[in-house]
C-alpha atoms as a PDB file:
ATOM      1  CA  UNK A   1      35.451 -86.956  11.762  1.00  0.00           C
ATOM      2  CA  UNK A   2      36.870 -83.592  12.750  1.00  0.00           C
ATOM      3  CA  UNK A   3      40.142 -83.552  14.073  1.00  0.00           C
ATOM      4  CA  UNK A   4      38.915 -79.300  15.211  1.00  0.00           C
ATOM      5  CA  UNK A   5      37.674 -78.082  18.118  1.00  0.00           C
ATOM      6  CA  UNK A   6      34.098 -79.581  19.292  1.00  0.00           C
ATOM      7  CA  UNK A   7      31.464 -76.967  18.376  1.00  0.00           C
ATOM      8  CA  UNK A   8      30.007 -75.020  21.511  1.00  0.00           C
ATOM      9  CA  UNK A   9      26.519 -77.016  22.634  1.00  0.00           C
ATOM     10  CA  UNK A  10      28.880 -80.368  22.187  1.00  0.00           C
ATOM     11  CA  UNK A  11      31.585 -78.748  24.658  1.00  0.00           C
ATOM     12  CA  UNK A  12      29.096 -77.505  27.284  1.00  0.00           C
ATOM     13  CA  UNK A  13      27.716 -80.925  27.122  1.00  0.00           C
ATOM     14  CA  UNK A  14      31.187 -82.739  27.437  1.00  0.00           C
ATOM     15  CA  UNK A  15      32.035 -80.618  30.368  1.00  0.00           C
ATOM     16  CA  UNK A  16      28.982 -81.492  32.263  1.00  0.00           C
ATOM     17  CA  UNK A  17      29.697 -84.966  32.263  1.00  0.00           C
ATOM     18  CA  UNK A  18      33.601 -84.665  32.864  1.00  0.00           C
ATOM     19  CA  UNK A  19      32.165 -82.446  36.150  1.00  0.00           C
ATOM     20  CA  UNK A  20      29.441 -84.730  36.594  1.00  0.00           C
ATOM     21  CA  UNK A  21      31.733 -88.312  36.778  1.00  0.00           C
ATOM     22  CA  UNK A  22      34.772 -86.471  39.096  1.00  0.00           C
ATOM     23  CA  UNK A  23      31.847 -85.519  41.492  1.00  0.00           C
ATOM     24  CA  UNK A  24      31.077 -90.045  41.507  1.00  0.00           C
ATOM     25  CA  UNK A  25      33.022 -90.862  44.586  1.00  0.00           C
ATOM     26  CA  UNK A  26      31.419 -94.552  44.542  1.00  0.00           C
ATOM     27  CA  UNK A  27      32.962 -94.686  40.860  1.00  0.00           C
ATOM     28  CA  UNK A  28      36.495 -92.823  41.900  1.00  0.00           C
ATOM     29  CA  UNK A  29      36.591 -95.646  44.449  1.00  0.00           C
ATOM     30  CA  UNK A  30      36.045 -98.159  42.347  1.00  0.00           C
ATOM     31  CA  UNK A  31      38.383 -97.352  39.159  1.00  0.00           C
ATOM     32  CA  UNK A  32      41.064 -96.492  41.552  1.00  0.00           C
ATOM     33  CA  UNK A  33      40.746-100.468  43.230  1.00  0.00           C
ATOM     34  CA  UNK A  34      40.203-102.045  39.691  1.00  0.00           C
ATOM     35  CA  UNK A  35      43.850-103.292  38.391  1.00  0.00           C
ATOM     36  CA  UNK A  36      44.741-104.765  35.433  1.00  0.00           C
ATOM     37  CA  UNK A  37      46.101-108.225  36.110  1.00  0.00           C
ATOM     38  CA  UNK A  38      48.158-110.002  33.237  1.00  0.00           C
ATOM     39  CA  UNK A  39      47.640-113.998  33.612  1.00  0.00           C
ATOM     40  CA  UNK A  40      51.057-115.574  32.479  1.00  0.00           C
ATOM     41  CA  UNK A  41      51.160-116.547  29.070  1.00  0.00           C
ATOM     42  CA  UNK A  42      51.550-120.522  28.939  1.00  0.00           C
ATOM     43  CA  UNK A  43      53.679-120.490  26.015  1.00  0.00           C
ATOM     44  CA  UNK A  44      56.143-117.817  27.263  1.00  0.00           C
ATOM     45  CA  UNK A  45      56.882-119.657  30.516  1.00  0.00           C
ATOM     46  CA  UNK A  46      57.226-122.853  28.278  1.00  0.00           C
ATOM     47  CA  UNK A  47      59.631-121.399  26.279  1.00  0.00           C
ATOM     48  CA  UNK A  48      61.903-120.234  29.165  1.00  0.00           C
ATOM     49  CA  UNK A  49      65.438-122.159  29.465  1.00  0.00           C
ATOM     50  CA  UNK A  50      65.710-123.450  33.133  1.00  0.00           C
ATOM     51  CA  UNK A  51      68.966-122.813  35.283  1.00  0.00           C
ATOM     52  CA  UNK A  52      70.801-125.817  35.934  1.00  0.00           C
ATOM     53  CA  UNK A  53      70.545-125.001  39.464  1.00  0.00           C
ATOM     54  CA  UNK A  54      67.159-125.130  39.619  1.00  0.00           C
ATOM     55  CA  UNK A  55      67.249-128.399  37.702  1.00  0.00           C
ATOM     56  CA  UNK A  56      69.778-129.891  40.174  1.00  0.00           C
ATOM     57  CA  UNK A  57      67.628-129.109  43.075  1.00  0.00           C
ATOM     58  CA  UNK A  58      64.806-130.282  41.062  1.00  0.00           C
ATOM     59  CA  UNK A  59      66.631-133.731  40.959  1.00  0.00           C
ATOM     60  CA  UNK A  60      67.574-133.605  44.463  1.00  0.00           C
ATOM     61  CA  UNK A  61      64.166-132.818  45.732  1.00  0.00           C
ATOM     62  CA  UNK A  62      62.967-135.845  43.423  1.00  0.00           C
ATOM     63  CA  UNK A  63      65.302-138.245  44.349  1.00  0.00           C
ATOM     64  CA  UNK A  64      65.026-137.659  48.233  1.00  0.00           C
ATOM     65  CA  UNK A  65      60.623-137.738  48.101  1.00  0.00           C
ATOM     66  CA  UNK A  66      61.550-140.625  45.819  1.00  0.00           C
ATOM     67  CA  UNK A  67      63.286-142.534  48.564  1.00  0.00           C
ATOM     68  CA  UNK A  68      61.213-140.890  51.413  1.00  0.00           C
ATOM     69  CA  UNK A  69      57.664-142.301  49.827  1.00  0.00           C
ATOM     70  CA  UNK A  70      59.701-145.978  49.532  1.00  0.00           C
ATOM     71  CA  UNK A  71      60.814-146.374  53.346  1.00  0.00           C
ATOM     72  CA  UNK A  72      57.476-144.330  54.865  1.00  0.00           C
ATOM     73  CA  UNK A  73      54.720-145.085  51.962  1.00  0.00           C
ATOM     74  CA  UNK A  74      52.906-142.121  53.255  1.00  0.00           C
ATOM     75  CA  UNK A  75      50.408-140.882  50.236  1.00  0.00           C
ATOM     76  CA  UNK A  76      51.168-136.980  50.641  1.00  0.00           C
ATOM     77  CA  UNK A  77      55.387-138.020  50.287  1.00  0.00           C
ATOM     78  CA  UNK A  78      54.495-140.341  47.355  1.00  0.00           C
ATOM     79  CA  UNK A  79      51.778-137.502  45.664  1.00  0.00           C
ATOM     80  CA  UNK A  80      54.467-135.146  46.333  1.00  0.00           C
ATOM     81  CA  UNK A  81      56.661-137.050  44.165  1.00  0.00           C
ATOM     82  CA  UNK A  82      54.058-137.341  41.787  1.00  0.00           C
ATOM     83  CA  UNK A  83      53.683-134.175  41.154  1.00  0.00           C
ATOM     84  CA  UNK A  84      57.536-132.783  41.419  1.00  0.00           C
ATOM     85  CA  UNK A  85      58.586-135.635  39.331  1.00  0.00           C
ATOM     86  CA  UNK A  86      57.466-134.341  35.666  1.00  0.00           C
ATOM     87  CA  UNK A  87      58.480-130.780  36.196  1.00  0.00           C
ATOM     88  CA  UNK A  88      61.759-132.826  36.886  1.00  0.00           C
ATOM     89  CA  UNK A  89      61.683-134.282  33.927  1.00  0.00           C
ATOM     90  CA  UNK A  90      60.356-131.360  31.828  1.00  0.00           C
ATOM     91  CA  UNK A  91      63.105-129.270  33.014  1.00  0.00           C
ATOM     92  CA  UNK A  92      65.878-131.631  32.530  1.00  0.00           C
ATOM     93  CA  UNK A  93      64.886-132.508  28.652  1.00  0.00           C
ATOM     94  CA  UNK A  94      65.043-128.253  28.226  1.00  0.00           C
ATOM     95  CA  UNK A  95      68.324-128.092  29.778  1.00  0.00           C
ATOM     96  CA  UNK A  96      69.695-131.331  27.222  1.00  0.00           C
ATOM     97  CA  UNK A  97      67.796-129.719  24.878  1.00  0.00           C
ATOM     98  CA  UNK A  98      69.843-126.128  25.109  1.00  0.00           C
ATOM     99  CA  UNK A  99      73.248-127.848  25.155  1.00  0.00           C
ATOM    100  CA  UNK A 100      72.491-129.753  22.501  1.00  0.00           C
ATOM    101  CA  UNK A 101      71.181-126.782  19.940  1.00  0.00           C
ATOM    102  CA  UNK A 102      74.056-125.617  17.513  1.00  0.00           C
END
């Protein structure tokens, strides 16, 4: 291909449809709402270290739905626990895991 100017006809033709698509408002409007949206990538957010902050109020949080769902047995405390409980875990084992490394 080319890498010189476009030959006359070819221009003419290019600027009718550069004047023809700023003239679109309904297709202005909707380029300037579409957004590029980046899902997070699994693997990065696996990869991160956690704080031991976060895993101490992880712990905390367990520990007191832990002993909340065994006085009240109320099913939201005890599925709360359920589902805090492994990130617990999960968190804790990457913390051991970075004091551990060499």
């Amino acid at each position: 291909m080319a890498t010189g100017r476009l030959p006359d006809h070819e221009q003419r033709i290019l600027d009718a449809l550069e004047r023809d698509l700023r003239r679109d408002r309904r297709l202005d409007r909707r380029l300037s709402t579409l957004r590029w949206r980046p899902r997070p990538d699994l693997a990065r957010l696996l990869a991160r270290r956690p704080h031991p902050v976060l895993v101490a109020l992880l712990v905390a949080v367990s520990v007191g739905l832990m002993v909340t769902g065994i006085s009240t047995s109320h099913p939201g405390v005890i599925w709360a626990f359920a589902l805090v409980w492994p990130l617990t875990l999960f968190a804790a084992f990457r913390l051991l895991c970075r004091w551990t490394e060499p």
